[in-house]
PDB file of N, CA and C in Angstrom:
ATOM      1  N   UNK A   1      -4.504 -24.162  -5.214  1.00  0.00           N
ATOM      2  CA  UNK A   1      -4.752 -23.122  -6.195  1.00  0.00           C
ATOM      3  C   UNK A   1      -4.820 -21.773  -5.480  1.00  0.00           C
ATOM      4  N   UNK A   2      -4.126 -20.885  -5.807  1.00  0.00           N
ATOM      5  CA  UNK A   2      -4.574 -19.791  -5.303  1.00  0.00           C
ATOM      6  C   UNK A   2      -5.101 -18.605  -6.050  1.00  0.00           C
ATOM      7  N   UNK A   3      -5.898 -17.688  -5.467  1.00  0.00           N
ATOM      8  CA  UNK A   3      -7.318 -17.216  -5.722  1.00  0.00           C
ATOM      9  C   UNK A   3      -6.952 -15.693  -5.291  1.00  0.00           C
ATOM     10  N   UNK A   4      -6.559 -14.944  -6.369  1.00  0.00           N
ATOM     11  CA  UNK A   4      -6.560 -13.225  -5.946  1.00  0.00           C
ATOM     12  C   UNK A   4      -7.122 -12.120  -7.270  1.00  0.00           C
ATOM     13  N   UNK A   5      -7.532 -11.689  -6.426  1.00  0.00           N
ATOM     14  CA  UNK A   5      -8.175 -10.006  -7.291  1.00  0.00           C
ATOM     15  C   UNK A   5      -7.101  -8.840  -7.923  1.00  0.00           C
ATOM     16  N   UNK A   6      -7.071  -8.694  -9.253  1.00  0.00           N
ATOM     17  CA  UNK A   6      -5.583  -8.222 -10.243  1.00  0.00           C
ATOM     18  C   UNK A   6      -6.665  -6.377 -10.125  1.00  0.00           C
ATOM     19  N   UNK A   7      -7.495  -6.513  -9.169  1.00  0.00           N
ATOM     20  CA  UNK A   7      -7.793  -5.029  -9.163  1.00  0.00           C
ATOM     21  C   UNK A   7      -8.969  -4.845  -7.488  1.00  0.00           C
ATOM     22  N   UNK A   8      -8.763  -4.434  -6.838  1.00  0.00           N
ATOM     23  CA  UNK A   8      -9.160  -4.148  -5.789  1.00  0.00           C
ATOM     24  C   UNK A   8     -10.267  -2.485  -6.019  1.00  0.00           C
ATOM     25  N   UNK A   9     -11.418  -2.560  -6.082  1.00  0.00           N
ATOM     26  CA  UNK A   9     -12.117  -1.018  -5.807  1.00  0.00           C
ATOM     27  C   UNK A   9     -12.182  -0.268  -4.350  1.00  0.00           C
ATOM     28  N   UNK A  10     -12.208   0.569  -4.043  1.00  0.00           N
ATOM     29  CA  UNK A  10     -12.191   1.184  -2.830  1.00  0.00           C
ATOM     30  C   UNK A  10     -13.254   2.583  -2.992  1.00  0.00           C
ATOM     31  N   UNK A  11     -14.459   2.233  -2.230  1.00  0.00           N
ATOM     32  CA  UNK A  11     -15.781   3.441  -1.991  1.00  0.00           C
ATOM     33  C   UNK A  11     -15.186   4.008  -1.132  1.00  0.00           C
ATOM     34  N   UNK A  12     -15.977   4.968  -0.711  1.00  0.00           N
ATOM     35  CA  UNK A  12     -15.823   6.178   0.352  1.00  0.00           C
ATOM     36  C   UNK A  12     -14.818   5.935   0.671  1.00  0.00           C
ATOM     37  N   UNK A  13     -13.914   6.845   0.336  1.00  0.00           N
ATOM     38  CA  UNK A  13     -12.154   7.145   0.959  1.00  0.00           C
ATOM     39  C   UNK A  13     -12.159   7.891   1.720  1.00  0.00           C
ATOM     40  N   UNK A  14     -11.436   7.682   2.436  1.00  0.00           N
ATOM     41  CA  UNK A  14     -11.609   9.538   3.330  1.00  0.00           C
ATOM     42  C   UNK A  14      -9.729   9.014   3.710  1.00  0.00           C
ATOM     43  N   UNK A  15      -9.062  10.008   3.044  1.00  0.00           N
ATOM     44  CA  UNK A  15      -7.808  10.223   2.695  1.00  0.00           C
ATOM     45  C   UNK A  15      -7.036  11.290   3.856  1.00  0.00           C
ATOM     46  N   UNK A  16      -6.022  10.554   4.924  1.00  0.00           N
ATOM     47  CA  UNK A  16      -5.358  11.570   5.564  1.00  0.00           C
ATOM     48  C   UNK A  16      -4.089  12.087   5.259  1.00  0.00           C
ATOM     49  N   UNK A  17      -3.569  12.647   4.461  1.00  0.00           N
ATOM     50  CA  UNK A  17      -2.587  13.411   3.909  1.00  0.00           C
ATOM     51  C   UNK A  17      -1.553  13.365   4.444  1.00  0.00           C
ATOM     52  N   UNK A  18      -1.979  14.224   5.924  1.00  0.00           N
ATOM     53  CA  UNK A  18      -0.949  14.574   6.990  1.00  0.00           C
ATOM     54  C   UNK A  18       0.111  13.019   7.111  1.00  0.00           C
ATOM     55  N   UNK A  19      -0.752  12.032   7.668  1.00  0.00           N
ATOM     56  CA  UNK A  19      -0.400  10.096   8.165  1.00  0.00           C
ATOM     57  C   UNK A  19      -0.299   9.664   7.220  1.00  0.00           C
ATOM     58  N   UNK A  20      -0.362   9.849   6.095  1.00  0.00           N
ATOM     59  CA  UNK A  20      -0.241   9.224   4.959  1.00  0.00           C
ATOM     60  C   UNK A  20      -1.260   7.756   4.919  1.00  0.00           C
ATOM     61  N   UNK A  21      -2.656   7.578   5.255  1.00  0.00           N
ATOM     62  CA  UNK A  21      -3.088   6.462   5.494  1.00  0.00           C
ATOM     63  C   UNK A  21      -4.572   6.866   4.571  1.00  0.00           C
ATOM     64  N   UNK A  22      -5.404   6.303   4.404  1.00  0.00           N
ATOM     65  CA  UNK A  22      -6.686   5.697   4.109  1.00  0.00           C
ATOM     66  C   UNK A  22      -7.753   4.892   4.016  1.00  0.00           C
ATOM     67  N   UNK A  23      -8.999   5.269   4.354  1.00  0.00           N
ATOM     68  CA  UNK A  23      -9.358   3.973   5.084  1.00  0.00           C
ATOM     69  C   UNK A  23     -10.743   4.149   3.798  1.00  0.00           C
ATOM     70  N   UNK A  24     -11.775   3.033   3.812  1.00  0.00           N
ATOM     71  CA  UNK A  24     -12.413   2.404   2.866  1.00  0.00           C
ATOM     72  C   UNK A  24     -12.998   1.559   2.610  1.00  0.00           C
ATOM     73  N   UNK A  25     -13.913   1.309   1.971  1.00  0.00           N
ATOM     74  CA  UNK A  25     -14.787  -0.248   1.604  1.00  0.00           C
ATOM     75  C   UNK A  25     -14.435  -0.148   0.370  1.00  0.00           C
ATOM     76  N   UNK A  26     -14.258  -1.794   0.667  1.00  0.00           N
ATOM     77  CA  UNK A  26     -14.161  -2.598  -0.904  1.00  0.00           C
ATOM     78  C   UNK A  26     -15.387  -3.918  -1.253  1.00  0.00           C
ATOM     79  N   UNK A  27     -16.172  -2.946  -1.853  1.00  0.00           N
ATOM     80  CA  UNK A  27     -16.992  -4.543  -2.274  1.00  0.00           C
ATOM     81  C   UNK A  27     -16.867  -5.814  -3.500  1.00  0.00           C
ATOM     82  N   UNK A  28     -15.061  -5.557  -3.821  1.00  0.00           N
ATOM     83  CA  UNK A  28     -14.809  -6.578  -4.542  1.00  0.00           C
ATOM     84  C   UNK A  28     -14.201  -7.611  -3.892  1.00  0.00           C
ATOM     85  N   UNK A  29     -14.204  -7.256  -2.058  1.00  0.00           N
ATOM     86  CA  UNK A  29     -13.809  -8.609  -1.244  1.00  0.00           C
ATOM     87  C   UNK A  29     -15.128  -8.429   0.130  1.00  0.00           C
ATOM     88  N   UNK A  30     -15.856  -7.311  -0.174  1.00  0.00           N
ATOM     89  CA  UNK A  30     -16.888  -7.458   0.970  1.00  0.00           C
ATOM     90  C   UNK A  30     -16.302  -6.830   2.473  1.00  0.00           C
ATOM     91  N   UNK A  31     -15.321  -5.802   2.327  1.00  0.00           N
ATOM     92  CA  UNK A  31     -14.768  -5.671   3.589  1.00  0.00           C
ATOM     93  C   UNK A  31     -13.814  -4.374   3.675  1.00  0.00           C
ATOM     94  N   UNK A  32     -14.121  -4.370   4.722  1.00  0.00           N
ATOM     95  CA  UNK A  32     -13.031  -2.403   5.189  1.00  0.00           C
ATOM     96  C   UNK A  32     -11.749  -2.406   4.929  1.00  0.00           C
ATOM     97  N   UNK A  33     -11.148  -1.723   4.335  1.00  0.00           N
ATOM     98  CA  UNK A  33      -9.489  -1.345   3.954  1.00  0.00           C
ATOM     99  C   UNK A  33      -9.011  -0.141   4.790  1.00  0.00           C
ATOM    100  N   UNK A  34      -7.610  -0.308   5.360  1.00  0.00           N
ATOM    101  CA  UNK A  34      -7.060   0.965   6.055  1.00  0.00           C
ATOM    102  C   UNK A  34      -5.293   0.181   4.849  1.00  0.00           C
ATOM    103  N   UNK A  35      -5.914   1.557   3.811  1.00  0.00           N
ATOM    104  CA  UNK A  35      -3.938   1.555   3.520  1.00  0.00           C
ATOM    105  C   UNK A  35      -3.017   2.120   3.854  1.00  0.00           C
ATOM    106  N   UNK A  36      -2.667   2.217   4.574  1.00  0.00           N
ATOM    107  CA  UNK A  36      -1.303   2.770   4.586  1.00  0.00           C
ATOM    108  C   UNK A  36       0.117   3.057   3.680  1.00  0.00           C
ATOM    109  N   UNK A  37       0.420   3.897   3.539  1.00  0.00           N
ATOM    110  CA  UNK A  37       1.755   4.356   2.457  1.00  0.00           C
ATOM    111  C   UNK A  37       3.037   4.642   2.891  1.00  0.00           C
ATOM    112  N   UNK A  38       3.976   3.857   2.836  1.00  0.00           N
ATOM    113  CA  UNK A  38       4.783   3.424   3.486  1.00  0.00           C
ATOM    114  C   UNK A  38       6.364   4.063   2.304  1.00  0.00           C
ATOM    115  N   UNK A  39       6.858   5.526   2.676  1.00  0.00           N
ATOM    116  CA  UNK A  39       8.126   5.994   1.709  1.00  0.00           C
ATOM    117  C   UNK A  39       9.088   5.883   2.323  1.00  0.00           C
ATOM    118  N   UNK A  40      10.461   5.520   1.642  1.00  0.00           N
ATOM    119  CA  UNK A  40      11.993   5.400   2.029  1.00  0.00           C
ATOM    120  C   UNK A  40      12.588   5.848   0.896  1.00  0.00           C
ATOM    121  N   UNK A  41      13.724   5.926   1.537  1.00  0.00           N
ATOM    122  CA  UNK A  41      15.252   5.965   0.055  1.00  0.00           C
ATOM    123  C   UNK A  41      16.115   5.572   0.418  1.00  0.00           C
ATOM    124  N   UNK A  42      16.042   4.929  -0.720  1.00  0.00           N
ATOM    125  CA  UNK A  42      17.214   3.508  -1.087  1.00  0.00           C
ATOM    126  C   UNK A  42      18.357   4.277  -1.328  1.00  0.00           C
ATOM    127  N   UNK A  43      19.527   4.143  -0.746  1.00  0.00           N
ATOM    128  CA  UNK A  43      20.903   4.808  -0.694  1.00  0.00           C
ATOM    129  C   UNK A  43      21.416   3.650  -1.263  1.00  0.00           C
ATOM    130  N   UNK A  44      23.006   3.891  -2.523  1.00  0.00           N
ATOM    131  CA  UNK A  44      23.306   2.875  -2.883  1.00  0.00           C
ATOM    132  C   UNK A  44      24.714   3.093  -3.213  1.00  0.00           C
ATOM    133  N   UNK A  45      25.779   2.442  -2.497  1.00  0.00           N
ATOM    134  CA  UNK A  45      27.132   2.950  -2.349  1.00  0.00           C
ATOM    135  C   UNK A  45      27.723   1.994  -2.774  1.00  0.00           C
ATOM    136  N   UNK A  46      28.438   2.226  -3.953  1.00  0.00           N
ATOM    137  CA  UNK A  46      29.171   1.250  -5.356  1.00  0.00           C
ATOM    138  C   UNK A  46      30.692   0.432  -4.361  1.00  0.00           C
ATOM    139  N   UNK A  47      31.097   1.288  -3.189  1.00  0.00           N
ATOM    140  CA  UNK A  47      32.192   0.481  -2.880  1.00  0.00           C
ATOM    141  C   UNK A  47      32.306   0.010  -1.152  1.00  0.00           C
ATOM    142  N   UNK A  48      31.322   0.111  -0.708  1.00  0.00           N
ATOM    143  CA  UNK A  48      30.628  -0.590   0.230  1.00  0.00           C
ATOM    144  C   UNK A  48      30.985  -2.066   0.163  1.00  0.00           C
ATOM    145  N   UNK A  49      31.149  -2.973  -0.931  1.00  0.00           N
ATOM    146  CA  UNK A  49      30.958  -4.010  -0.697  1.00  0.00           C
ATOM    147  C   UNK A  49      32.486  -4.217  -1.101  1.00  0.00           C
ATOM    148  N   UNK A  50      32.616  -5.359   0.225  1.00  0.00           N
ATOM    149  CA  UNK A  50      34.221  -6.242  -0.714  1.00  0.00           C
ATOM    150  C   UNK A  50      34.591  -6.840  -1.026  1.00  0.00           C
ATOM    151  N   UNK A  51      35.311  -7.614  -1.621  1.00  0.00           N
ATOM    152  CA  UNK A  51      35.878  -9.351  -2.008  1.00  0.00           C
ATOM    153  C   UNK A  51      36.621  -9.594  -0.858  1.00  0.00           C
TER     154      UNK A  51
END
């Protein structure tokens, strides 16, 4: 069976802008969070591919 949380809380944030990261307690698992935010772009070229 598996067993997960459909909402995670996060106290004291302290948010670095610059790194794009954040770090945090969550006491809906009892334990420290560092998120990280992770951006790209998806390039998508229609004749790239061939038969």
């Amino acid at each position: 069976m598996t067993n997960f949380i459909q909402t995670i809380t996060v106290e004291n944030r302290q948010v670095d802008k610059e790194n794009y990261f954040t770090i945090g307690y969550s006491p809906d698992i009892e334990k420290s969070l560092l998120c990280v935010y992770i951006s790209w772009i998806a390039g998508y070229e229609p004749n790239a591919i061939t038969s």
